[in-house]
C-alpha atoms as a PDB file:
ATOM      1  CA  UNK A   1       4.800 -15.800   1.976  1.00  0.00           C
ATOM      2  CA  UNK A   2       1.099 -14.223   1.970  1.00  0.00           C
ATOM      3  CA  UNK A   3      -0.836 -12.312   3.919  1.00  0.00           C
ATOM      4  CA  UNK A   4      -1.923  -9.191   4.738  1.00  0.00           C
ATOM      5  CA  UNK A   5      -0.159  -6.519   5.873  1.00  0.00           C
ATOM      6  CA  UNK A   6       0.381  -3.170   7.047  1.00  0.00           C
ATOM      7  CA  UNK A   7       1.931  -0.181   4.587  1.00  0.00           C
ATOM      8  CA  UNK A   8       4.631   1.867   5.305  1.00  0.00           C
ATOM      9  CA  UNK A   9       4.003   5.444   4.980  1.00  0.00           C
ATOM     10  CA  UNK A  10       0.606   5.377   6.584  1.00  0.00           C
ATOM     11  CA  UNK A  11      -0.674   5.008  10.387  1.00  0.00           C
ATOM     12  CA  UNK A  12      -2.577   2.142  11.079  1.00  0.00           C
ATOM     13  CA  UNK A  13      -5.380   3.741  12.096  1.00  0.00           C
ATOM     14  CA  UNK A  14      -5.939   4.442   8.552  1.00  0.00           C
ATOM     15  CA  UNK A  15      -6.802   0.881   7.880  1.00  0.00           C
ATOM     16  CA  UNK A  16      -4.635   1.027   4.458  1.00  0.00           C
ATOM     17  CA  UNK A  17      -3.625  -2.812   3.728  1.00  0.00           C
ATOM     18  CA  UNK A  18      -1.556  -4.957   1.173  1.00  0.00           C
ATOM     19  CA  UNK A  19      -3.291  -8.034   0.742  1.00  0.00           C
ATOM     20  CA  UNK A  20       0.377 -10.454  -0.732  1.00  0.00           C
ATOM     21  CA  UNK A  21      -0.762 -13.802  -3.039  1.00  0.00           C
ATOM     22  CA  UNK A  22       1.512 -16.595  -3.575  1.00  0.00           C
ATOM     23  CA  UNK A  23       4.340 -16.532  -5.770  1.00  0.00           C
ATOM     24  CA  UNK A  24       3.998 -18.035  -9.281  1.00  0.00           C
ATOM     25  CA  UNK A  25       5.934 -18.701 -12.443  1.00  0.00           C
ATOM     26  CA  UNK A  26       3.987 -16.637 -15.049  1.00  0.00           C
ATOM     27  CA  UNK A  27       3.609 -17.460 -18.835  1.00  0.00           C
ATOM     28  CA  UNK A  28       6.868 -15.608 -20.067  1.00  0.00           C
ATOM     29  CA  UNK A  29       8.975 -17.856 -16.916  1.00  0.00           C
ATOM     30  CA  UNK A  30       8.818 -14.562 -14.617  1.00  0.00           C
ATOM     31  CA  UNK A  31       8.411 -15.202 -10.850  1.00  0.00           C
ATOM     32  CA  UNK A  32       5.049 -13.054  -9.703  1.00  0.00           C
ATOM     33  CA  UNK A  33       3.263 -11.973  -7.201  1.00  0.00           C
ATOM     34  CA  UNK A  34      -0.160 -10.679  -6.757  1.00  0.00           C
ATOM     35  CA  UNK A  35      -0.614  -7.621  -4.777  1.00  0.00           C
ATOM     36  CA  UNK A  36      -3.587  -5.930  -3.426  1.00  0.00           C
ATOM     37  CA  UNK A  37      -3.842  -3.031  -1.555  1.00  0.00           C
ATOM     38  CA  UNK A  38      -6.912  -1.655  -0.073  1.00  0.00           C
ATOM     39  CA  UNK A  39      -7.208   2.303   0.175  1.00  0.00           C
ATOM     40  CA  UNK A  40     -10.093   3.547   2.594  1.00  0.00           C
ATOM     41  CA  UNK A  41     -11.723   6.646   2.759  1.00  0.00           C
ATOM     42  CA  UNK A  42      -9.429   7.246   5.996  1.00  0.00           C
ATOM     43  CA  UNK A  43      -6.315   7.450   4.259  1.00  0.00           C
ATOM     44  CA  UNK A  44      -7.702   9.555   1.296  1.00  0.00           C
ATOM     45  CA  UNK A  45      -8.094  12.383   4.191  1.00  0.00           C
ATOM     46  CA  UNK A  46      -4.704  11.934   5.785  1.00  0.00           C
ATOM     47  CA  UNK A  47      -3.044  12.343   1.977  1.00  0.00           C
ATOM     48  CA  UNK A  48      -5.384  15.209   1.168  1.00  0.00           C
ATOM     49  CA  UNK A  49      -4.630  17.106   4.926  1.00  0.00           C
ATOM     50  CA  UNK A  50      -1.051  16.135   4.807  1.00  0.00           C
ATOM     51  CA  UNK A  51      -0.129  17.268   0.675  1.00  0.00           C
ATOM     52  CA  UNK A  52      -2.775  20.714   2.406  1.00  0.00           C
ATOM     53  CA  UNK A  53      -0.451  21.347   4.988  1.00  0.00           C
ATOM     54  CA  UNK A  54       2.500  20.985   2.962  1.00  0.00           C
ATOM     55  CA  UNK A  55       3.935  17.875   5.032  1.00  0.00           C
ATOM     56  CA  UNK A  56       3.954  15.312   2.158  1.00  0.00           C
ATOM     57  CA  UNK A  57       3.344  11.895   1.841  1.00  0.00           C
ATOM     58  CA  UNK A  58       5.854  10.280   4.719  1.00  0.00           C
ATOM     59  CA  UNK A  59       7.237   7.214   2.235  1.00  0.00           C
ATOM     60  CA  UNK A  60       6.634   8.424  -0.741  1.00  0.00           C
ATOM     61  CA  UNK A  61       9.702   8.306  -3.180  1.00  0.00           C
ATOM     62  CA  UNK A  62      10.254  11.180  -5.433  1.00  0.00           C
END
């Protein structure tokens, strides 16, 4: 299963994505996966207003 898609804890209007590869067998016989996750400038602000305002991070595990 790849893809990109959207993650939880921000709005979409944030434009935060998780780019998932394809699952492989790595060297040591561990099943992987590649993630990567794009952070924009967007979601910066909403974590900096939100952890301002005393809110939190919605998703965030403690």
């Amino acid at each position: 299963m790849s893809g990109r898609f959207p993650v939880p804890g921000y709005p979409r209007w944030t434009g935060v994505r998780a780019d998932i590869g394809t699952m492989h067998i790595g060297a040591d016989g561990a099943l992987t996966v590649d993630v990567t996750v794009r952070v924009t400038q967007r979601a910066r602000w909403y974590v900096l207003v939100r952890q301002l305002l005393g809110k939190g991070v919605p998703g965030a595990t403690a």
